[in-house]
PDB file of N, CA and C in Angstrom:
ATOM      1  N   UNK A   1       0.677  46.170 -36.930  1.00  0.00           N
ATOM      2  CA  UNK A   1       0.368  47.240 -37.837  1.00  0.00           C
ATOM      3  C   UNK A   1      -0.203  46.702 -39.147  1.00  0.00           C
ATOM      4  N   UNK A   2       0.521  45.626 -39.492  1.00  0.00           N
ATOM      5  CA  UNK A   2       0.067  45.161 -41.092  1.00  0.00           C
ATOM      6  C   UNK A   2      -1.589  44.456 -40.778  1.00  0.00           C
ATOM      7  N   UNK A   3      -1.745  43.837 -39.401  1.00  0.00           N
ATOM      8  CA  UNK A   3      -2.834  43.413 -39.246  1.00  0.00           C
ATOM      9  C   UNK A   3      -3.709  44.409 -39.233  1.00  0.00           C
ATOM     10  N   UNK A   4      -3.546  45.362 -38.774  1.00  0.00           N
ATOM     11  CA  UNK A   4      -4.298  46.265 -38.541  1.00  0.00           C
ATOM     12  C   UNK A   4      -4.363  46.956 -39.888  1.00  0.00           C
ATOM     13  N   UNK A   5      -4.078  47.431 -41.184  1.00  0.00           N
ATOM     14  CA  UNK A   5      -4.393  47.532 -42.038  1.00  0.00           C
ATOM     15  C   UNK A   5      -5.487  47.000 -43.023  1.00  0.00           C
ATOM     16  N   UNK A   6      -4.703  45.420 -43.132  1.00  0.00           N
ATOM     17  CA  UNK A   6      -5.799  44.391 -43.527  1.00  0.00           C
ATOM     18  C   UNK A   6      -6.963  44.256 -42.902  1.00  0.00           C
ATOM     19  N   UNK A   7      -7.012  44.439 -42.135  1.00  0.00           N
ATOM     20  CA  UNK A   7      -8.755  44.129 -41.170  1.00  0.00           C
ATOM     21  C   UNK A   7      -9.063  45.500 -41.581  1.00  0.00           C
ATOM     22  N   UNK A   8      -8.597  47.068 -41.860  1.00  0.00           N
ATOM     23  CA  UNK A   8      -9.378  47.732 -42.096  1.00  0.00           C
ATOM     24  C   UNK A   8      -9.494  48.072 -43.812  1.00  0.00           C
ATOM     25  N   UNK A   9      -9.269  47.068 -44.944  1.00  0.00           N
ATOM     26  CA  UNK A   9      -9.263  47.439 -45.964  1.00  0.00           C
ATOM     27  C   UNK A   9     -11.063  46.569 -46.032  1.00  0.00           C
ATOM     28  N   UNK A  10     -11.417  47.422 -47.541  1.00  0.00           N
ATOM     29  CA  UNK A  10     -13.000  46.954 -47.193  1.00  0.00           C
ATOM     30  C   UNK A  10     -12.675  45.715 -48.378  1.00  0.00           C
ATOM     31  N   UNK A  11     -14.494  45.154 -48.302  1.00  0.00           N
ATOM     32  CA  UNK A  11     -14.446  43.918 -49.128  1.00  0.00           C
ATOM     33  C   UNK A  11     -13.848  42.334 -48.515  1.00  0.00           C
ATOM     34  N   UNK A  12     -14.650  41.342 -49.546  1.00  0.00           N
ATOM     35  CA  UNK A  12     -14.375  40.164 -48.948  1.00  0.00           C
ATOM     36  C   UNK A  12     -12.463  39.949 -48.781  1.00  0.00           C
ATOM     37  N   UNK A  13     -12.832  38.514 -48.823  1.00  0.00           N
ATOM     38  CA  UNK A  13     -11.336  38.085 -48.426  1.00  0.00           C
ATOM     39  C   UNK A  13     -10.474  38.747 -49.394  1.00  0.00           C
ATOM     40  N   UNK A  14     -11.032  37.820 -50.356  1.00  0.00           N
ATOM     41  CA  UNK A  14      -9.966  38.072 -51.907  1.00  0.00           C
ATOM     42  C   UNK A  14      -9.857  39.168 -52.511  1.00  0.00           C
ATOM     43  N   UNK A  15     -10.884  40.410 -52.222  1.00  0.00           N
ATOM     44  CA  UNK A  15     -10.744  41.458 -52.756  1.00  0.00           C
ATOM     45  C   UNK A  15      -9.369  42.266 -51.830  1.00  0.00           C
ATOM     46  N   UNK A  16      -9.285  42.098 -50.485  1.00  0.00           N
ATOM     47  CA  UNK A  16      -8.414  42.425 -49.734  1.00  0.00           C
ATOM     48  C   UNK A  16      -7.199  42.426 -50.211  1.00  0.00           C
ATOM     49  N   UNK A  17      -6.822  40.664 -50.589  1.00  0.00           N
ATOM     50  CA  UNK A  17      -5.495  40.340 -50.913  1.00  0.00           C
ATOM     51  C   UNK A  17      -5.003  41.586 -51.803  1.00  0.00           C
ATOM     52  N   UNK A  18      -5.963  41.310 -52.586  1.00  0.00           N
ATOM     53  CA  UNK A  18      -6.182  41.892 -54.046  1.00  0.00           C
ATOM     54  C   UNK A  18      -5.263  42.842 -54.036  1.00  0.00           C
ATOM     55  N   UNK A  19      -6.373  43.913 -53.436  1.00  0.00           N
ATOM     56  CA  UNK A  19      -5.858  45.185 -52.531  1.00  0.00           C
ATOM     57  C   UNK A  19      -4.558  45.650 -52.115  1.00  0.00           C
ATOM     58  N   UNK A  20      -4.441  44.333 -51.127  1.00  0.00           N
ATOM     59  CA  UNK A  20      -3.288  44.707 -50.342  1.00  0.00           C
ATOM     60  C   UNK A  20      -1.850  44.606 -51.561  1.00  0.00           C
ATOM     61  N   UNK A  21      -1.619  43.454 -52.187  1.00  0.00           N
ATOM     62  CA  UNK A  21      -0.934  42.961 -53.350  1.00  0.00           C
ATOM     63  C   UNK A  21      -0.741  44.250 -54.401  1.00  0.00           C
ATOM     64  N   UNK A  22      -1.667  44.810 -54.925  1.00  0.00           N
ATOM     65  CA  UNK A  22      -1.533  46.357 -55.379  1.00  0.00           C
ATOM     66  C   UNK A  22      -1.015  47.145 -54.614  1.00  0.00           C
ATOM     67  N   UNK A  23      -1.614  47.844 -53.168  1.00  0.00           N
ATOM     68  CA  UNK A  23      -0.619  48.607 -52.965  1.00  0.00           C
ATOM     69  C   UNK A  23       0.976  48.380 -52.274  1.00  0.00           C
ATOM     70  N   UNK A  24       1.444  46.772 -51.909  1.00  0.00           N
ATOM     71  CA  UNK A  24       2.684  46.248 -52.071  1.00  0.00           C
ATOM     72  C   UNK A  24       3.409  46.734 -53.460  1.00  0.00           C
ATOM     73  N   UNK A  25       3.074  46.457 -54.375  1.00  0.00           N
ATOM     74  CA  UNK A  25       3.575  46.720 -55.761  1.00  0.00           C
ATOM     75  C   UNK A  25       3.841  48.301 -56.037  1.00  0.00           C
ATOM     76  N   UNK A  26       2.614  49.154 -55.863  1.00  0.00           N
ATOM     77  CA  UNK A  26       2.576  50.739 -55.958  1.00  0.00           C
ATOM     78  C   UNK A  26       4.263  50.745 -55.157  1.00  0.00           C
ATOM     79  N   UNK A  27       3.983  50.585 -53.957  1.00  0.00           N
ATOM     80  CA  UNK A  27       5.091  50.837 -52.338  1.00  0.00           C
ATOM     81  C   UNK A  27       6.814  50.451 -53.834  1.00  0.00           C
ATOM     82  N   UNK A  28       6.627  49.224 -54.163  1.00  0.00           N
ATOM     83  CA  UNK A  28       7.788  49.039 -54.691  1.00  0.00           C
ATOM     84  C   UNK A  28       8.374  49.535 -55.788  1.00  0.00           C
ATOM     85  N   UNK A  29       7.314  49.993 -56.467  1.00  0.00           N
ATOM     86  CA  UNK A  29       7.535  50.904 -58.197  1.00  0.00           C
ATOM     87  C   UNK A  29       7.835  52.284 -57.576  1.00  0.00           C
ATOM     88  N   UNK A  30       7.401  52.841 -56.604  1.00  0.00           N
ATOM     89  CA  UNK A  30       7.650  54.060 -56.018  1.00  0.00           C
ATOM     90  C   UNK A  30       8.924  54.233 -55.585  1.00  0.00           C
ATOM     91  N   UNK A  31       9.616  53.171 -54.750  1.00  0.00           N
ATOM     92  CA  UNK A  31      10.260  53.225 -54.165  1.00  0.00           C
ATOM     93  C   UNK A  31      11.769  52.872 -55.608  1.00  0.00           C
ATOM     94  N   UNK A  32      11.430  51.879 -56.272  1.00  0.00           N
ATOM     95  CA  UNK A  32      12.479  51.643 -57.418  1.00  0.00           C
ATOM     96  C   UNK A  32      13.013  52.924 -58.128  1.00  0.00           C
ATOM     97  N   UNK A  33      11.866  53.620 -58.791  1.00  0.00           N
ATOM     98  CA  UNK A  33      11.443  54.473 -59.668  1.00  0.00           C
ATOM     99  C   UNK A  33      12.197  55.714 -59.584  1.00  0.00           C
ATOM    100  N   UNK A  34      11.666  56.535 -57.662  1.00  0.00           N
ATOM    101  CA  UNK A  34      12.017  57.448 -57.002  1.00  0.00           C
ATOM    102  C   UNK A  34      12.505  57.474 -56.139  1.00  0.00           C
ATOM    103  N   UNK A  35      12.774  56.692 -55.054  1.00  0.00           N
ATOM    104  CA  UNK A  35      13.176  56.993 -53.421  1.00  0.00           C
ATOM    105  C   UNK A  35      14.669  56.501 -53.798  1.00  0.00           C
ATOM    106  N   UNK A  36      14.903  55.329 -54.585  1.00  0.00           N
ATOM    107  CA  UNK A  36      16.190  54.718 -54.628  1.00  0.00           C
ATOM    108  C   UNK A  36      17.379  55.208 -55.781  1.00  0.00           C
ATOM    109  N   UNK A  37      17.014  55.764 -56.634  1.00  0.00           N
ATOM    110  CA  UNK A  37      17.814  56.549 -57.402  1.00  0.00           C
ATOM    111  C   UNK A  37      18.150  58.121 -56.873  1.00  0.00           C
ATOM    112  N   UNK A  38      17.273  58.807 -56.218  1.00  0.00           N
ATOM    113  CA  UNK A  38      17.155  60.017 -54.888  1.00  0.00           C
ATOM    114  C   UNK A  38      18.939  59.644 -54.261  1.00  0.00           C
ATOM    115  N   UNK A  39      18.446  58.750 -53.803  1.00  0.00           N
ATOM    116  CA  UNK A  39      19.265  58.278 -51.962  1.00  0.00           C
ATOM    117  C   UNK A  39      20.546  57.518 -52.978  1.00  0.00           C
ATOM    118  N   UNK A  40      20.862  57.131 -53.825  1.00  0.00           N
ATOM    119  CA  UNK A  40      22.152  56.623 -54.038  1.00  0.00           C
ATOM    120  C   UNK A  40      22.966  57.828 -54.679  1.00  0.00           C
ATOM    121  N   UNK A  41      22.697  58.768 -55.004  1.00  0.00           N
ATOM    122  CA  UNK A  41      23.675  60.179 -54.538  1.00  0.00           C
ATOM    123  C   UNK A  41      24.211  60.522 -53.447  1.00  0.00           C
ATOM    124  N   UNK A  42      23.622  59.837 -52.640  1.00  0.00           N
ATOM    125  CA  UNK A  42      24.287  60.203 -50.933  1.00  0.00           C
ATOM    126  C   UNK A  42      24.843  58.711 -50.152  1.00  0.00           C
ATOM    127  N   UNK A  43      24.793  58.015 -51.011  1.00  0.00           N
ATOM    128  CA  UNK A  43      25.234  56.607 -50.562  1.00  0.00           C
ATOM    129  C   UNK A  43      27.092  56.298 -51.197  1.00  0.00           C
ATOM    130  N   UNK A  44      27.356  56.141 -50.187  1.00  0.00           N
ATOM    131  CA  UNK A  44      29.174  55.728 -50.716  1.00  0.00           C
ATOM    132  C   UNK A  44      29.808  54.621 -50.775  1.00  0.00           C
ATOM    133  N   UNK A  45      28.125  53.717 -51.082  1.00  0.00           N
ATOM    134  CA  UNK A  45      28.858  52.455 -51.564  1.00  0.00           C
ATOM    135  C   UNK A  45      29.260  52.076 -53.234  1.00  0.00           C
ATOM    136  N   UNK A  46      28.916  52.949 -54.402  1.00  0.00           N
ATOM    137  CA  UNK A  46      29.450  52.699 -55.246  1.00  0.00           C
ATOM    138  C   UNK A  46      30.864  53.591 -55.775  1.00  0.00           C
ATOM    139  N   UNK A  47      31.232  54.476 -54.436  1.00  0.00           N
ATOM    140  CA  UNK A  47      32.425  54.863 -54.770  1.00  0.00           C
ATOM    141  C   UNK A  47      33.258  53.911 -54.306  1.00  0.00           C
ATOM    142  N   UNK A  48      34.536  53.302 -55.637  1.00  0.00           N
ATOM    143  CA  UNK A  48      35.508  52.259 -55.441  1.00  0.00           C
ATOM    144  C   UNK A  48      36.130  52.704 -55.450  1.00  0.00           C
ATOM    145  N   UNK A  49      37.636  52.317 -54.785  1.00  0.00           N
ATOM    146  CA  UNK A  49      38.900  52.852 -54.621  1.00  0.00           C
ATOM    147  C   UNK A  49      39.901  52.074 -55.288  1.00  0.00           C
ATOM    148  N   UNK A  50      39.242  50.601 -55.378  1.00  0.00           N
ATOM    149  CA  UNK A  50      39.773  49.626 -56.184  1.00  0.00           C
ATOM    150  C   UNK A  50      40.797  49.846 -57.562  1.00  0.00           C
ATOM    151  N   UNK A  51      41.561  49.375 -58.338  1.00  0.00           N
ATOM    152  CA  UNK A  51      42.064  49.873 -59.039  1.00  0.00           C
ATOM    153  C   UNK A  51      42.506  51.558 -59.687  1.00  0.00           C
ATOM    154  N   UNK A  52      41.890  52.221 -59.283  1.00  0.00           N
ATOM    155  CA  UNK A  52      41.703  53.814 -59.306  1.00  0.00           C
ATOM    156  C   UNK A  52      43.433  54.209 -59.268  1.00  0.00           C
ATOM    157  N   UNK A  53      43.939  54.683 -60.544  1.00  0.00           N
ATOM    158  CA  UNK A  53      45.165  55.462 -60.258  1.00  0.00           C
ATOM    159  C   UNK A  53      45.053  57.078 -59.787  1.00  0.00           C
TER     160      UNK A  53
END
């Protein structure tokens, strides 16, 4: 799949990387920003039971 992306992004080599390296980064600011603060409301790993009276 990832190959298949890269072979269809346009431009030489380095513009590709380029490319690809940007939208890696977009994927991760998106995902930091929005998807992961979303989804740890429904995640029950920072409820501790630990010390808790």
């Amino acid at each position: 799949m990832y190959g298949w992306i890269f072979r269809h992004l346009p431009g030489p080599l380095w513009f590709r990387i380029l490319t690809a390296a940007l939208f890696i980064a977009a994927a991760v600011l998106v995902l930091m920003q929005f998807v992961f603060p979303w989804f740890s409301q429904f995640n029950p790993i920072n409820d501790s039971t630990i010390g808790g009276n």
